[in-house]
C-alpha atoms as a PDB file:
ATOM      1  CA  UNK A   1     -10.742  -9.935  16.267  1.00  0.00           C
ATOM      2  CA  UNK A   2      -7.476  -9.209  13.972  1.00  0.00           C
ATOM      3  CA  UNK A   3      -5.092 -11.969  13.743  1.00  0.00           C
ATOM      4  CA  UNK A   4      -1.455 -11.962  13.980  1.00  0.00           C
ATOM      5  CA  UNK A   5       0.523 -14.253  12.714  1.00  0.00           C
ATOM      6  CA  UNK A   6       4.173 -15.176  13.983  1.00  0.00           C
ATOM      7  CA  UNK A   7       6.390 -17.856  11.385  1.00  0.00           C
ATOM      8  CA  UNK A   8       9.418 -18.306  13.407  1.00  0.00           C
ATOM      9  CA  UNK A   9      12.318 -20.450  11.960  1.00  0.00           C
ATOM     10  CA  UNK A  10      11.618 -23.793  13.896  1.00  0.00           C
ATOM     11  CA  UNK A  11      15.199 -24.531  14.639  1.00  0.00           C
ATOM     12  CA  UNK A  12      16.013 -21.102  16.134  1.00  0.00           C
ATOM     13  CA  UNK A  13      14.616 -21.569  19.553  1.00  0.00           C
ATOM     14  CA  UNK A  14      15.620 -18.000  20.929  1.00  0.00           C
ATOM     15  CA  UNK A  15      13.573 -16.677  18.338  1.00  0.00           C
ATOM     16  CA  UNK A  16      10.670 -18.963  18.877  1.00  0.00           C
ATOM     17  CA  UNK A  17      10.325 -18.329  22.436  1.00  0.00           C
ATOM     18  CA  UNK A  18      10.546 -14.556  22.000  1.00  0.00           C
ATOM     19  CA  UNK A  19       7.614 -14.515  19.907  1.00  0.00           C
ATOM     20  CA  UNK A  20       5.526 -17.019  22.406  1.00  0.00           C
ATOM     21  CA  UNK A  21       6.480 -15.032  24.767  1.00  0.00           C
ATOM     22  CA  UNK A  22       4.723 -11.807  22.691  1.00  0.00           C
ATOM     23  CA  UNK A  23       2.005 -13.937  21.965  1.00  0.00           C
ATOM     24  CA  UNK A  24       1.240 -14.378  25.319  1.00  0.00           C
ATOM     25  CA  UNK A  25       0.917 -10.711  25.888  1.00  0.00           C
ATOM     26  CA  UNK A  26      -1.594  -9.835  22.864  1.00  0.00           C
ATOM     27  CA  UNK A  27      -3.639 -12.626  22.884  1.00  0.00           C
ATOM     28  CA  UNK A  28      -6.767 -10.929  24.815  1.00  0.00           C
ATOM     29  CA  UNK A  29      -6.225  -8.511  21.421  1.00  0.00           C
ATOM     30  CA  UNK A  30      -5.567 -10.684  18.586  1.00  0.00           C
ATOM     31  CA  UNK A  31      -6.248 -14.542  16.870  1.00  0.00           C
ATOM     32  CA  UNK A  32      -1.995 -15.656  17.265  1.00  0.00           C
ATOM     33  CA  UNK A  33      -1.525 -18.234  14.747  1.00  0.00           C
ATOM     34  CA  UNK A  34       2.298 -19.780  14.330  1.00  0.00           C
ATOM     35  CA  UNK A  35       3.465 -21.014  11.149  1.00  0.00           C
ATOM     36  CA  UNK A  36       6.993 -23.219  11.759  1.00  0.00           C
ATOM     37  CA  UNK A  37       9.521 -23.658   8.647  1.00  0.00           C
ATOM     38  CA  UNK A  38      12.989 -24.869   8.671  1.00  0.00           C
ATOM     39  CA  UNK A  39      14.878 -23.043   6.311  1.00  0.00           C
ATOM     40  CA  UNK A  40      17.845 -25.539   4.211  1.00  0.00           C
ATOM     41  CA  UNK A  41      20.079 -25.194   2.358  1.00  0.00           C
ATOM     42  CA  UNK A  42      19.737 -26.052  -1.866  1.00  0.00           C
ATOM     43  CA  UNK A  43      21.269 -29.496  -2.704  1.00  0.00           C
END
């Protein structure tokens, strides 16, 4: 089975529901693994 993998930007919940939403969809064709990160900004 191919895997897909979906890194959304944790604090962005629009963005993070779209692609649940998308994995819901493929999963009877692909492994959907999520990766979370919170992009900041340099000190």
């Amino acid at each position: 089975m191919k895997t897909i993998i979906f890194a959304p930007e944790t604090i962005n919940i629009a963005e993070t529901t779209r692609m649940i939403e998308i994995a819901k969809q493929v999963r009877d064709e692909f492994r959907c693994v999520f990766f979370g990160y919170v992009m900041s900004s340099p000190i």
